[in-house]
N, C-alpha and C. Protein backbone atom coordinates (compact mmCIF):
# COMPACT_ATOMS: atom_id res chain seq x y z
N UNK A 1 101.78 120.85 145.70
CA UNK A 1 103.20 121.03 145.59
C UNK A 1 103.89 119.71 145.23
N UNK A 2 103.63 118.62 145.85
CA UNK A 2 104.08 117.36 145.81
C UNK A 2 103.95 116.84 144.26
N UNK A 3 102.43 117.30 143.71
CA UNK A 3 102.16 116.82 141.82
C UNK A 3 103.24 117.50 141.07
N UNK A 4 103.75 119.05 141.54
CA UNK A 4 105.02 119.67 140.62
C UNK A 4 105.79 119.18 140.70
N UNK A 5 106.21 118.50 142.03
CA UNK A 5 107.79 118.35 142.29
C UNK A 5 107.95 116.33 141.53
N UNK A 6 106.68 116.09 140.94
CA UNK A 6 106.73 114.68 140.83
C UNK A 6 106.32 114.79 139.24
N UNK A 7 105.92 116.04 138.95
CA UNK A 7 106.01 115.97 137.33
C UNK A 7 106.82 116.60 136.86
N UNK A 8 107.44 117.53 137.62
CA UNK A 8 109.13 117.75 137.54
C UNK A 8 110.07 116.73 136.93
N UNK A 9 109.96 115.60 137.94
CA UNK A 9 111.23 114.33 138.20
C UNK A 9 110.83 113.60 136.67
N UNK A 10 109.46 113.62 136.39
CA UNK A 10 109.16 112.42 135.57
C UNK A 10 109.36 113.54 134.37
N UNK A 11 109.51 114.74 133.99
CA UNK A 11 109.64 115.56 133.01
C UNK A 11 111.67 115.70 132.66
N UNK A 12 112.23 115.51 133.58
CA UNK A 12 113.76 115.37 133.40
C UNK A 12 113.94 113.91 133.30
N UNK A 13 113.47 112.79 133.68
CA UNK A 13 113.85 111.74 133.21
C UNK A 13 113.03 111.60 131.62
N UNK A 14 112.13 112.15 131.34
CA UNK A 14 112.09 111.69 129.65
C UNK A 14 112.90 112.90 129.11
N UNK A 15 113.38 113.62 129.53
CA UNK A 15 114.45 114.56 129.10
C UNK A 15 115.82 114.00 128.86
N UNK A 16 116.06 113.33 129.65
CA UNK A 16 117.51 112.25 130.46
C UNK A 16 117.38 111.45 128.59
N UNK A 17 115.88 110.56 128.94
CA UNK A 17 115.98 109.14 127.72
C UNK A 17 115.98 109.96 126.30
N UNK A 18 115.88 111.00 126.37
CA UNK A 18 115.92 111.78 124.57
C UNK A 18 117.24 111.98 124.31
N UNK A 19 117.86 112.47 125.56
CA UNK A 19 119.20 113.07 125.17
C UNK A 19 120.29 111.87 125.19
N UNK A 20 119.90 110.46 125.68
CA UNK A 20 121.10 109.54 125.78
C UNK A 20 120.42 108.66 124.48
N UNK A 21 119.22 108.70 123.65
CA UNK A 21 118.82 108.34 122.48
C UNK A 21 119.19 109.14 121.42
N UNK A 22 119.39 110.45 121.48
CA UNK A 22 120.25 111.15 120.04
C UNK A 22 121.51 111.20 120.42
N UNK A 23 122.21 110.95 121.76
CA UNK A 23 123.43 110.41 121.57
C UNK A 23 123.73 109.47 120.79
N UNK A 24 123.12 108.38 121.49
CA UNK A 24 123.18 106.90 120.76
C UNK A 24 122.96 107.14 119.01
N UNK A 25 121.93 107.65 118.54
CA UNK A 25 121.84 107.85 117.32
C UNK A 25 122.89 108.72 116.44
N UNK A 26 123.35 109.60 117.40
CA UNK A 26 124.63 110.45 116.77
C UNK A 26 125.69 110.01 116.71
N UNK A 27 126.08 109.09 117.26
CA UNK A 27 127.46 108.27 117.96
C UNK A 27 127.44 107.38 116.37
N UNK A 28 126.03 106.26 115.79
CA UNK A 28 125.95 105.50 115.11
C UNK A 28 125.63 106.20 113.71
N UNK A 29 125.52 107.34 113.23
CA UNK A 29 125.55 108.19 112.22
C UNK A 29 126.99 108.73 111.92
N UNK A 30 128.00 108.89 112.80
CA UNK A 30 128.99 109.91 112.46
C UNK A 30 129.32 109.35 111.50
N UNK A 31 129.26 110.64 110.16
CA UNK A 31 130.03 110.42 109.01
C UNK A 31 129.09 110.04 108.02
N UNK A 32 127.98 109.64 108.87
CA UNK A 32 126.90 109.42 107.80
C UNK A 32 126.81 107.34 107.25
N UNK A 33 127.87 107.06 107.92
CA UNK A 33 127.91 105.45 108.25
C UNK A 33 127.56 104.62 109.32
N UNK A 34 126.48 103.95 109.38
CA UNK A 34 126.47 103.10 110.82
C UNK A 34 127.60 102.72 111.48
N UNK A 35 128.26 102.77 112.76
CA UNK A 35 129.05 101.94 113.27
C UNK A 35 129.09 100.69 113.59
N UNK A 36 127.50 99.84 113.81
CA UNK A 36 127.28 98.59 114.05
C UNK A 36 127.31 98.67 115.66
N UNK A 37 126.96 99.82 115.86
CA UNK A 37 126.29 98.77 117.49
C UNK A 37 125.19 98.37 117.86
N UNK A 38 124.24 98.32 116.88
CA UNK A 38 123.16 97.22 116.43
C UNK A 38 123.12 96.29 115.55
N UNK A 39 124.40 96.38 114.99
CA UNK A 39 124.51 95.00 113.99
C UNK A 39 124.77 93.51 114.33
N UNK A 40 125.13 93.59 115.57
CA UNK A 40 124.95 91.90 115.58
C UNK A 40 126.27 91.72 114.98
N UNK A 41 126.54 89.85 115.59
CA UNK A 41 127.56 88.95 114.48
C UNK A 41 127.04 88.44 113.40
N UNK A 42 127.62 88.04 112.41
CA UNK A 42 127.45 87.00 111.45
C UNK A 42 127.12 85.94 112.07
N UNK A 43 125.69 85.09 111.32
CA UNK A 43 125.66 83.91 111.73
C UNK A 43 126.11 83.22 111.44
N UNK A 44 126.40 81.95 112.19
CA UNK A 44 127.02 80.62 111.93
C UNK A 44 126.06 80.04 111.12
N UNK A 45 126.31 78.75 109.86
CA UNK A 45 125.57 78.10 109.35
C UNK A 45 125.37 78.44 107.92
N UNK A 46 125.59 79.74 107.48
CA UNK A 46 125.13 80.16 106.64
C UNK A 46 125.64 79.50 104.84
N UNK A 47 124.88 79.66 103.98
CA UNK A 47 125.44 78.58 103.11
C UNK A 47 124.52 77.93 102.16
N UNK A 48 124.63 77.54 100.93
CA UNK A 48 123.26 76.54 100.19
C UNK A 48 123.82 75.15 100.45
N UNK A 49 123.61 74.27 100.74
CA UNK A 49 123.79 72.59 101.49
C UNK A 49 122.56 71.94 100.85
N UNK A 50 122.90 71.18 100.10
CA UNK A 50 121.88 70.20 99.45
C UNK A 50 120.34 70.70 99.06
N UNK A 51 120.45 71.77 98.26
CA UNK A 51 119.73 72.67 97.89
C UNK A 51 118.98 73.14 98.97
N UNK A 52 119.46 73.67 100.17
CA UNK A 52 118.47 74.23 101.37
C UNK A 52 119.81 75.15 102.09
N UNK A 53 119.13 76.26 102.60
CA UNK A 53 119.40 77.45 103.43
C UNK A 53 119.26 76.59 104.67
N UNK A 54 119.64 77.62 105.54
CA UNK A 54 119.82 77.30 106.96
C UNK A 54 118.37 77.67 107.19
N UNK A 55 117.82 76.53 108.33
CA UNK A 55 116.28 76.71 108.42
C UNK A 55 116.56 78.48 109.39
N UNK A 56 115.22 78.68 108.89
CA UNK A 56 114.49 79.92 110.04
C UNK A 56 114.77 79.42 111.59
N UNK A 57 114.67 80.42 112.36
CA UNK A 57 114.06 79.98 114.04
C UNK A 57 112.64 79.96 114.06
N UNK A 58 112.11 79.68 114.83
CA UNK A 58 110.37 80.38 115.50
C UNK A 58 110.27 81.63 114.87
N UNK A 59 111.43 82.87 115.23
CA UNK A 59 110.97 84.68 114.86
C UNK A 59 110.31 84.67 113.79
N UNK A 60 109.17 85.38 113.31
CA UNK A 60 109.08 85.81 112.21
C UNK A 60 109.45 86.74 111.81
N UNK A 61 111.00 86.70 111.42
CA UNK A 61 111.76 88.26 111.08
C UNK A 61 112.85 87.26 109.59
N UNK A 62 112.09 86.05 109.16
CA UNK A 62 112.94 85.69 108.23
C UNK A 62 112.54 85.37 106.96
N UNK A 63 112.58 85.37 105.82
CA UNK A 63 111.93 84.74 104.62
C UNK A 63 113.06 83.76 103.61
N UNK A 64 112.43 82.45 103.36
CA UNK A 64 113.48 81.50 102.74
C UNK A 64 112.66 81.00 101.50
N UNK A 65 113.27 80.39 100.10
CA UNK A 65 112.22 80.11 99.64
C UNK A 65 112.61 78.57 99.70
N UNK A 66 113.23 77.90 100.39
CA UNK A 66 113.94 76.71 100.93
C UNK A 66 113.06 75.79 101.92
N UNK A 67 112.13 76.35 102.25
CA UNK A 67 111.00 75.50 102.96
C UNK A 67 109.95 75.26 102.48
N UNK A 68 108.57 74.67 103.28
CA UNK A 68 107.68 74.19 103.22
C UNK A 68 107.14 75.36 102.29
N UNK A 69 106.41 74.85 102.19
CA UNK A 69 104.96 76.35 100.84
C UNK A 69 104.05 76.51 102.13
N UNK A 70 103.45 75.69 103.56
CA UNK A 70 103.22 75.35 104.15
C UNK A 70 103.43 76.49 105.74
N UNK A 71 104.74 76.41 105.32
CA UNK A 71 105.12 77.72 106.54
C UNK A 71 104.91 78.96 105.85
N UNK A 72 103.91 79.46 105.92
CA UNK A 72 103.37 80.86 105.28
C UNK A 72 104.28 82.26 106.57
N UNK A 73 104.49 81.57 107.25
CA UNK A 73 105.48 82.81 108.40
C UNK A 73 106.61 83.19 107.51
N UNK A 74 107.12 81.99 106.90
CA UNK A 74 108.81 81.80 106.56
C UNK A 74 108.94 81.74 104.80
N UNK A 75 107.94 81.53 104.40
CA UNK A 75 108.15 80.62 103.03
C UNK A 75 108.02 82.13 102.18
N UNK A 76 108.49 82.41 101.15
CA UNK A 76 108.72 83.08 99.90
C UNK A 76 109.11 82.54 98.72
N UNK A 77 108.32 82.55 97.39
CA UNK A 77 108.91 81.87 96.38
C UNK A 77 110.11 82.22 95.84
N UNK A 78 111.32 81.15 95.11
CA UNK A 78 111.89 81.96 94.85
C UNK A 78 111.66 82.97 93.47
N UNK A 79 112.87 83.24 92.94
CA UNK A 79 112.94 84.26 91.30
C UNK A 79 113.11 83.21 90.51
N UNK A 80 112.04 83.00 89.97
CA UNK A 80 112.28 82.86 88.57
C UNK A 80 113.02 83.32 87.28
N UNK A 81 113.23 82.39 86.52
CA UNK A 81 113.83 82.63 85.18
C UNK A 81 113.60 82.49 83.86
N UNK A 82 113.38 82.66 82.90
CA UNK A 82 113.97 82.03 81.50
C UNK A 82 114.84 82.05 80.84
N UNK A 83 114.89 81.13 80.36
CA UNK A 83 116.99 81.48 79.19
C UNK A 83 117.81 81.30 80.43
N UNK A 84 118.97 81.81 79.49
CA UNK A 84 120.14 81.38 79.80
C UNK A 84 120.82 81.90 81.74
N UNK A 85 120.52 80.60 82.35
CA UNK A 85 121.01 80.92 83.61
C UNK A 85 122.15 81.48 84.22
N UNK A 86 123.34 81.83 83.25
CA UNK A 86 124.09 82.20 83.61
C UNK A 86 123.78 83.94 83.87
N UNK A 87 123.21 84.39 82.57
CA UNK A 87 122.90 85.55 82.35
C UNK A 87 122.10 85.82 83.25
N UNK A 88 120.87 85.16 83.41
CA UNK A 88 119.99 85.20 84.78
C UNK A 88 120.67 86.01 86.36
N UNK A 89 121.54 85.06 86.34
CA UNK A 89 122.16 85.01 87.56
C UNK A 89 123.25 86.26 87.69
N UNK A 90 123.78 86.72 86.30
CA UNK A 90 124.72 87.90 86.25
C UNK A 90 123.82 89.43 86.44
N UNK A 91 122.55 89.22 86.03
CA UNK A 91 121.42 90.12 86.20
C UNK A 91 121.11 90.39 87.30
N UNK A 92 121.11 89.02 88.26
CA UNK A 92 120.19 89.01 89.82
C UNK A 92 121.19 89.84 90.51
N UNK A 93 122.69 89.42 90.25
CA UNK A 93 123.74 90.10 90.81
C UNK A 93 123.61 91.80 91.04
N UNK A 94 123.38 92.11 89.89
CA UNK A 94 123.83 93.38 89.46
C UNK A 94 122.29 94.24 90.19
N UNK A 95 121.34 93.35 90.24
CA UNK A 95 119.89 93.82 90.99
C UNK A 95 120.28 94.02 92.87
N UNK A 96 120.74 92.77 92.86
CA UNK A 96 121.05 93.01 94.74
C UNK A 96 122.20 94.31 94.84
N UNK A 97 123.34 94.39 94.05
CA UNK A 97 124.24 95.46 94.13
C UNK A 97 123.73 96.86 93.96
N UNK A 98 122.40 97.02 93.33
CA UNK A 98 121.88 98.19 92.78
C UNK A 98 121.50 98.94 94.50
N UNK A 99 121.28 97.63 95.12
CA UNK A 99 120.37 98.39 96.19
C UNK A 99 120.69 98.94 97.28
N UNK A 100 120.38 99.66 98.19
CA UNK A 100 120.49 100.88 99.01
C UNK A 100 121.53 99.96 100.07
N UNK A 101 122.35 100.39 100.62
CA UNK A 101 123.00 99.95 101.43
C UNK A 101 123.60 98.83 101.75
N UNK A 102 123.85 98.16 100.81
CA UNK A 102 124.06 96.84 100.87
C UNK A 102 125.73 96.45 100.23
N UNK A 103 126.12 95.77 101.54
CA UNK A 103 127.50 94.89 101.08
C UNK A 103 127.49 93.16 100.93
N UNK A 104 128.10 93.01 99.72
CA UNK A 104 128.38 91.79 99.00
C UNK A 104 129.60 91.53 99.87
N UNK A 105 129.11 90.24 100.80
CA UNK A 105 130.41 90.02 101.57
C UNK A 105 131.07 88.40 100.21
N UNK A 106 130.11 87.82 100.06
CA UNK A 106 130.44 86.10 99.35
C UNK A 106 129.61 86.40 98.10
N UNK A 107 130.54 86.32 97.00
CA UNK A 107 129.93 85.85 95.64
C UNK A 107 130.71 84.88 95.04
N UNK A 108 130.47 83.61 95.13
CA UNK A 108 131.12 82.31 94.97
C UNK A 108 130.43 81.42 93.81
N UNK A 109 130.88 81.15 92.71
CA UNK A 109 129.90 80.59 91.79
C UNK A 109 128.46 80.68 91.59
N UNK A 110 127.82 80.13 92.46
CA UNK A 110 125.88 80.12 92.15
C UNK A 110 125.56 80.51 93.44
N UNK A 111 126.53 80.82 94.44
CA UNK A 111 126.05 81.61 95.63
C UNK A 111 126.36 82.89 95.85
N UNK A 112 125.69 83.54 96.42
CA UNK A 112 125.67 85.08 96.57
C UNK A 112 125.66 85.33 98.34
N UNK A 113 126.22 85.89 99.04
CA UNK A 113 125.76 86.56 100.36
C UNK A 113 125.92 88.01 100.74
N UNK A 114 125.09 88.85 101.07
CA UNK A 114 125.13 90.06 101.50
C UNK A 114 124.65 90.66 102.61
N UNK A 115 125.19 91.97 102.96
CA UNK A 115 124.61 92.22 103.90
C UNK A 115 123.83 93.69 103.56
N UNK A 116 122.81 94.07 104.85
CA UNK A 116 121.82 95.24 104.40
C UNK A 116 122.11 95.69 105.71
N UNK A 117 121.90 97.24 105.44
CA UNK A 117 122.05 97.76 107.20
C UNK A 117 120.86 98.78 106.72
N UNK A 118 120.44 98.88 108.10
CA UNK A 118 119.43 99.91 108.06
C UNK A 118 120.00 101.46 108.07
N UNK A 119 119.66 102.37 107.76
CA UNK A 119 119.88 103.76 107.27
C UNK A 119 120.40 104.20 109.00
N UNK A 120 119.46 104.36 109.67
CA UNK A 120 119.84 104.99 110.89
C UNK A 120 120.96 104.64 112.26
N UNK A 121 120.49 103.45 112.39
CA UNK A 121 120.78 102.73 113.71
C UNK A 121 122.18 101.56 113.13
N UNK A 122 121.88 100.89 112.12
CA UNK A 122 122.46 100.55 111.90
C UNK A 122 122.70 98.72 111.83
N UNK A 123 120.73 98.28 112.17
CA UNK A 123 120.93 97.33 112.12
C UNK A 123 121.10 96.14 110.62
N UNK A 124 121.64 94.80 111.05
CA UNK A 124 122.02 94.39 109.81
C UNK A 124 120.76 93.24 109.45
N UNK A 125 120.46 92.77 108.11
CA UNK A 125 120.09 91.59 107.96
C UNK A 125 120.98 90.90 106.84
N UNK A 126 121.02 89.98 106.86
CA UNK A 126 121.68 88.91 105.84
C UNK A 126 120.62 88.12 104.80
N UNK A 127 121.34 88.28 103.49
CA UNK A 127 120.83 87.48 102.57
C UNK A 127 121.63 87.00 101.62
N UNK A 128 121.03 86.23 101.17
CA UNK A 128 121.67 84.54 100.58
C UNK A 128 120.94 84.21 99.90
N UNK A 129 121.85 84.21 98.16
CA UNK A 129 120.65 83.75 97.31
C UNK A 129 121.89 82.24 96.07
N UNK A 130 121.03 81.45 95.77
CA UNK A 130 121.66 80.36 95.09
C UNK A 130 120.65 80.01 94.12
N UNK A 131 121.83 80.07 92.72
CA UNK A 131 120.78 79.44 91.57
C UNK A 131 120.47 78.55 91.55
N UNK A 132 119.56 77.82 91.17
CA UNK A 132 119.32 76.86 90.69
C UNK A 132 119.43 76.52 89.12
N UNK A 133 120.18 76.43 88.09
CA UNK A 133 119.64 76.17 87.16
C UNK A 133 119.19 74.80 86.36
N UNK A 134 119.03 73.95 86.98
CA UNK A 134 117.90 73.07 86.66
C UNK A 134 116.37 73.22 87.33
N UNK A 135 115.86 74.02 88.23
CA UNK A 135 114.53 74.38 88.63
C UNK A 135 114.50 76.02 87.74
N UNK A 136 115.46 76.25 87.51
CA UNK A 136 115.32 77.76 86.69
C UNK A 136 114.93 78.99 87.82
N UNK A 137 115.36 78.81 89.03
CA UNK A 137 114.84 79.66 89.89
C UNK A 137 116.59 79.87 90.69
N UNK A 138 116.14 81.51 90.86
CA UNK A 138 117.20 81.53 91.77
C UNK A 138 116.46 81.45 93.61
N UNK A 139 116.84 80.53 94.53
CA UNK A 139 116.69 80.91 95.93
C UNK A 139 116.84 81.99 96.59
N UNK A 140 116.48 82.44 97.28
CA UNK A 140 116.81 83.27 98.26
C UNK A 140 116.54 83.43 99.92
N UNK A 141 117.03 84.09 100.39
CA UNK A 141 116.99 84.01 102.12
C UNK A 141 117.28 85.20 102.20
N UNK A 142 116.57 86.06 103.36
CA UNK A 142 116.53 87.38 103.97
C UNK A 142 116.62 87.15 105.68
N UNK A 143 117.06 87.77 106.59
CA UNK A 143 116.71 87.53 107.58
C UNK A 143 117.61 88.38 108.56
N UNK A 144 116.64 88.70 109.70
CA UNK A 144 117.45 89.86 110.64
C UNK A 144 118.22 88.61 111.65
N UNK A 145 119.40 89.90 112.15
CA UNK A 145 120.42 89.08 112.72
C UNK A 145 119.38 89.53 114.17
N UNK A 146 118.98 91.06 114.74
CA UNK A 146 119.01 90.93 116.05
C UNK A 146 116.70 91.40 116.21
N UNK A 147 116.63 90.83 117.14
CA UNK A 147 114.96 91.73 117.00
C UNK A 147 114.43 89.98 117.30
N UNK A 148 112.92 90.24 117.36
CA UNK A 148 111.96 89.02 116.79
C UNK A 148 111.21 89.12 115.70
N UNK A 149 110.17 90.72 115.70
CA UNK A 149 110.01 90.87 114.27
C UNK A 149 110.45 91.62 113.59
N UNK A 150 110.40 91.77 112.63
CA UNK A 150 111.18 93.09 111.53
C UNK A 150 109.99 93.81 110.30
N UNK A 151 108.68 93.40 110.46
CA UNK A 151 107.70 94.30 110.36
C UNK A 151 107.89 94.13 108.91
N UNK A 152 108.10 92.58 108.60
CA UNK A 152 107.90 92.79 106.92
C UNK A 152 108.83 92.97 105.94
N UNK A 153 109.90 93.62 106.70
CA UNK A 153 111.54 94.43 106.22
C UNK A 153 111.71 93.08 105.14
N UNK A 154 112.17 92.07 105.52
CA UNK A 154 112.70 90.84 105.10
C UNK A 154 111.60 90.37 103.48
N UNK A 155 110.42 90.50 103.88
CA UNK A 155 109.92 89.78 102.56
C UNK A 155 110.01 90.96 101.52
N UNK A 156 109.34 92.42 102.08
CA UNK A 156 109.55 93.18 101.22
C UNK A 156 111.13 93.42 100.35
N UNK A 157 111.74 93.31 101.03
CA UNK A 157 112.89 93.37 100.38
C UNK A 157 112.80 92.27 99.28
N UNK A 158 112.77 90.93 99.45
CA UNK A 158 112.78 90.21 98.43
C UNK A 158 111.75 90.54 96.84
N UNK A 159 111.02 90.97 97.45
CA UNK A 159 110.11 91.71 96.67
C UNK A 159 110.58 92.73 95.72
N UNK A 160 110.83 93.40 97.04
CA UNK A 160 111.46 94.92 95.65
C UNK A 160 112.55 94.07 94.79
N UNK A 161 113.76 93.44 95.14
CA UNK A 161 114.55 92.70 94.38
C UNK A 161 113.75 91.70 93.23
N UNK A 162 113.05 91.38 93.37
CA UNK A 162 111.66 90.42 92.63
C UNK A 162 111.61 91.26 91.38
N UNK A 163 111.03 92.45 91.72
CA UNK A 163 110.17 93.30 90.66
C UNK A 163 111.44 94.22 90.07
N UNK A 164 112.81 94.45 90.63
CA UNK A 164 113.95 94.97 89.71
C UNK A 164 114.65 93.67 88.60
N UNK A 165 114.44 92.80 89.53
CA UNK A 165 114.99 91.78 88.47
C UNK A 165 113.70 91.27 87.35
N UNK A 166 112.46 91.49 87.57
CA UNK A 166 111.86 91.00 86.23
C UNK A 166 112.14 92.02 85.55
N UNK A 167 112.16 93.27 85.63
CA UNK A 167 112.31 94.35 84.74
C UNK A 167 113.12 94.13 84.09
């Protein structure tokens, strides 16, 4: 009697955590827009400063191509170019805007910043990309605001952006 009445209790409390988790998920969907109560603030720092991004932390939830070749956690090359950098750079634009969810908060001469939210929940990452046109490469930076890892989210993304902009 005591095993029913104790797989009872433990059968309404994972009942309890489903129903206050599709709350939570319904609450951050209405309308079909995240609300951001997993988005985090904007970080401080953010910016190209003497041709370098704001370093990574420890997490591996970030990709820069602003560091060492060395930090294989953090490091991503950037995009390359040929010709005319302006055009380059009006292209890369129009590649980050193409993509799924994403707001262009800063487009300031040779810097770019945006943000990405995830489909469901609603979390954000930030990216930051700056031409270079004397290395012929544009920079870039990906990186989650809240978590430690992000399972890849961050490089792949640069990636898919990689392979729309050589096209």
């Amino acid at each position: 009697m005591k095993l029913k009445s104790f797989l009872k209790r433990i059968l309404m409390i994972f009942l309890a955590i489903i129903v206050v988790a599709g709350i939570i998920i319904g609450i951050e969907t209405i309308g079909g827009q995240p609300m951001g109560l997993f988005s985090g603030s904007r970080p401080s720092g953010l910016g190209f400063n003497n041709g370098q991004f704001k370093p990574p932390s420890w997490k591996p939830n970030t990709v820069l191509s602003t560091v060492e070749k060395s930090d294989t956690l953090h490091y991503i090359a950037p995009i390359a170019f040929a010709g005319d950098a302006s055009a380059a750079w009006k292209k890369f634009i129009g590649v980050v805007k193409s993509q799924a969810r994403v707001g262009v908060v800063t487009e300031n001469g040779n810097y770019l910043y945006a943000e990405f939210k995830t489909p469901t929940m609603g979390f954000v990452d930030d990216v930051e990309a700056a031409l270079d046109t004397k290395a012929q490469v544009i920079h870039i930076r990906s990186a989650s605001r809240l978590g430690v890892r992000d399972f890849d989210v961050n490089r792949n993304r640069v990636e898919t952006i990689r392979a729309a902009f050589a096209k």
